[in-house]
C-alpha atoms as a PDB file:
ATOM      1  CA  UNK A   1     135.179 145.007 129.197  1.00  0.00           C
ATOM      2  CA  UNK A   2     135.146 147.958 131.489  1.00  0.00           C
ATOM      3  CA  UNK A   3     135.861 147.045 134.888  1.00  0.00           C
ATOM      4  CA  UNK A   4     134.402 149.290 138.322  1.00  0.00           C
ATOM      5  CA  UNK A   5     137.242 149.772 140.415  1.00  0.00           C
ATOM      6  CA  UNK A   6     134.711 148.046 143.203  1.00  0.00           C
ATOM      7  CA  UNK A   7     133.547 144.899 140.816  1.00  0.00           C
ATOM      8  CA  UNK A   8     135.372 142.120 141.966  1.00  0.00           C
ATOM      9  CA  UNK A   9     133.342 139.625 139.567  1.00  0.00           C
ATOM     10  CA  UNK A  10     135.399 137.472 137.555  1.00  0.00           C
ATOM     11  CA  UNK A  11     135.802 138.178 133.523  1.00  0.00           C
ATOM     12  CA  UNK A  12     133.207 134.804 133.290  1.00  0.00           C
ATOM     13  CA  UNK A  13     130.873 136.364 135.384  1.00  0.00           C
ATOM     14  CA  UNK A  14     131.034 139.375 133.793  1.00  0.00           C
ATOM     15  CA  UNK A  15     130.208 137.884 130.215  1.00  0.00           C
ATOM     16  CA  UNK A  16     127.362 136.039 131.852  1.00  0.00           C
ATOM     17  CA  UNK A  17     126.070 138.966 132.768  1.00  0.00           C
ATOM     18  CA  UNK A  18     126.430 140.673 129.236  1.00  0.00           C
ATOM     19  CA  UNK A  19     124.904 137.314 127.911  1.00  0.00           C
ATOM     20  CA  UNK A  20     121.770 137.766 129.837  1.00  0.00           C
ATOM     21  CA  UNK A  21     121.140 141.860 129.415  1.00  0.00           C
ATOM     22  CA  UNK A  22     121.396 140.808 125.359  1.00  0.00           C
ATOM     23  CA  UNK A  23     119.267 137.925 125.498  1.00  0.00           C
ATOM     24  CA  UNK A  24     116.667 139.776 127.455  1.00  0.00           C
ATOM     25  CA  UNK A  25     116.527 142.726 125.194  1.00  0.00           C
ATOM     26  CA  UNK A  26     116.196 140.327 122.448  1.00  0.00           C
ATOM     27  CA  UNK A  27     113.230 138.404 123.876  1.00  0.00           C
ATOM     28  CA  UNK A  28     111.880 141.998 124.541  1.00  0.00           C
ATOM     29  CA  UNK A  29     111.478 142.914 121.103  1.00  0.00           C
ATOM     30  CA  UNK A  30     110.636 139.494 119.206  1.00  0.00           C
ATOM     31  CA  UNK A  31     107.906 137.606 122.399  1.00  0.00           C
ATOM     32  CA  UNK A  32     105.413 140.532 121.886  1.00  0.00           C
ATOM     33  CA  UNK A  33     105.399 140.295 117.969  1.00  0.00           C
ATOM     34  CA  UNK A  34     105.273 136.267 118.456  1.00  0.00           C
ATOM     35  CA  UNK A  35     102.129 136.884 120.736  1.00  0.00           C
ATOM     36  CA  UNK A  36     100.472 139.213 117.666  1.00  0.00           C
ATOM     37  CA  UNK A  37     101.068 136.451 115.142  1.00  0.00           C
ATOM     38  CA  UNK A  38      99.385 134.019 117.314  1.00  0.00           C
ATOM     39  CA  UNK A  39      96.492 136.952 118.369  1.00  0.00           C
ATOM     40  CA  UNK A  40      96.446 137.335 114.259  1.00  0.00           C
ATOM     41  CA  UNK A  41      96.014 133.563 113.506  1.00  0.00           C
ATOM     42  CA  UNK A  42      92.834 133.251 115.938  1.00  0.00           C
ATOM     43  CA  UNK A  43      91.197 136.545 114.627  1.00  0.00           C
ATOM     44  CA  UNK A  44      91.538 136.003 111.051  1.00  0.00           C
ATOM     45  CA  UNK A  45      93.196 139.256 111.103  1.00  0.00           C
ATOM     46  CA  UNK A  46      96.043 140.695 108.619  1.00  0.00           C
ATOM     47  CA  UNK A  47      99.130 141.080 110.734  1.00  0.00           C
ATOM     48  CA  UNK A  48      97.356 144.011 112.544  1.00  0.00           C
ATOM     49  CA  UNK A  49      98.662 142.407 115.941  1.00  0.00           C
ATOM     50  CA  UNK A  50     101.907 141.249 114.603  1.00  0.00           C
ATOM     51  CA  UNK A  51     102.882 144.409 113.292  1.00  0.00           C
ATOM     52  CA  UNK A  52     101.746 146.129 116.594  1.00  0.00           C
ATOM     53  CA  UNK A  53     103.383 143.780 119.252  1.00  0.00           C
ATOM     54  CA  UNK A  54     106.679 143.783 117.156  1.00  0.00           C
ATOM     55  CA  UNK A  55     106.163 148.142 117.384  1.00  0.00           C
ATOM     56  CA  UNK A  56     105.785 147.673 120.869  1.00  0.00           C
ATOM     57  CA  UNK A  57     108.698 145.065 121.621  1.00  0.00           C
ATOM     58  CA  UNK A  58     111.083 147.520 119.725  1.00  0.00           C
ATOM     59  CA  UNK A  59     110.084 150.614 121.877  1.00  0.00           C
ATOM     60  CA  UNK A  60     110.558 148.848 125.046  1.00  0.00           C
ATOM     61  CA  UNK A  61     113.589 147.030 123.970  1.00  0.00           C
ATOM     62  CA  UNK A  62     114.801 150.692 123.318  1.00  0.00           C
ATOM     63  CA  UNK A  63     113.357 151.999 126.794  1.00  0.00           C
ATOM     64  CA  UNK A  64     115.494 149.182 128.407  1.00  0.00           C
ATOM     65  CA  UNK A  65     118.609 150.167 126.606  1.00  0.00           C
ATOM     66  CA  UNK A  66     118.454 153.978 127.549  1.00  0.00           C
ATOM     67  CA  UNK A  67     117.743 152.941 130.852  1.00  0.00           C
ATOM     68  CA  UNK A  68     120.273 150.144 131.465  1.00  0.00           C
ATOM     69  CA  UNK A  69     123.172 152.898 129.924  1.00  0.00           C
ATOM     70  CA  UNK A  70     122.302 155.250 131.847  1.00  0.00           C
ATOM     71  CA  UNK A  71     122.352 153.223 134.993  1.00  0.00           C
ATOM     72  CA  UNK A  72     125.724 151.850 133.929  1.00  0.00           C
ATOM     73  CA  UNK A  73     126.969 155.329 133.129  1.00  0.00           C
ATOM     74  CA  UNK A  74     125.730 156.936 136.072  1.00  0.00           C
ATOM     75  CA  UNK A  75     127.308 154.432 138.234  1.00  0.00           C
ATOM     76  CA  UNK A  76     130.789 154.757 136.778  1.00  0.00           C
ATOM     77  CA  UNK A  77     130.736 158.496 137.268  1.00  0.00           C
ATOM     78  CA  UNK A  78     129.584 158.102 140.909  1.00  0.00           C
ATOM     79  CA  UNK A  79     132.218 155.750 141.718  1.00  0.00           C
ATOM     80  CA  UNK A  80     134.883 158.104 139.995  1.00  0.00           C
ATOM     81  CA  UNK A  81     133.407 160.899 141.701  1.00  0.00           C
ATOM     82  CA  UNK A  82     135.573 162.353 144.318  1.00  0.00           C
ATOM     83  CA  UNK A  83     134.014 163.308 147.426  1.00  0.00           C
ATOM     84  CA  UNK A  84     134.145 167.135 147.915  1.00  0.00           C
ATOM     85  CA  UNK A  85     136.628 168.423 149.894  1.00  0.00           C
ATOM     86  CA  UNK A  86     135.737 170.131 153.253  1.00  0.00           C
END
């Protein structure tokens, strides 16, 4: 793992941390697909809902994942950054 110069956190609780971004980008793209099977199974319906909520847990899984690299790369440049010279 890629340590900040400024992260002090231990190599532990940097895994945790790891641990939990997976697990919620996980539960981001399988609880909404879960919900349409159940909203399926009390409509009658053909796995209208399924099919949507798992479409919709997949784009914001992939929403989160853009926006937690791009956090994590913008904050490595802008601690690598130098501050300009005057």
């Amino acid at each position: 793992m890629d340590r900040h110069p400024q992260d002090d956190r231990s190599a532990i609780s940097l895994a945790y941390a790891w641990a939990t971004r997976v697990m919620v980008i996980a539960a981001e793209m399988v609880v909404p697909g879960i919900v349409g099977v159940w909203i399926d199974r009390k409509l009658g319906t053909l796995l209208v809902f399924a099919l949507a909520g798992f479409a919709l847990g997949i784009t914001l899984a992939i929403m989160h994942l853009v926006r937690m690299t791009k956090s994590d790369t913008d904050s490595k440049f802008s601690i690598e950054k130098k501050p300009p010279r005057t």
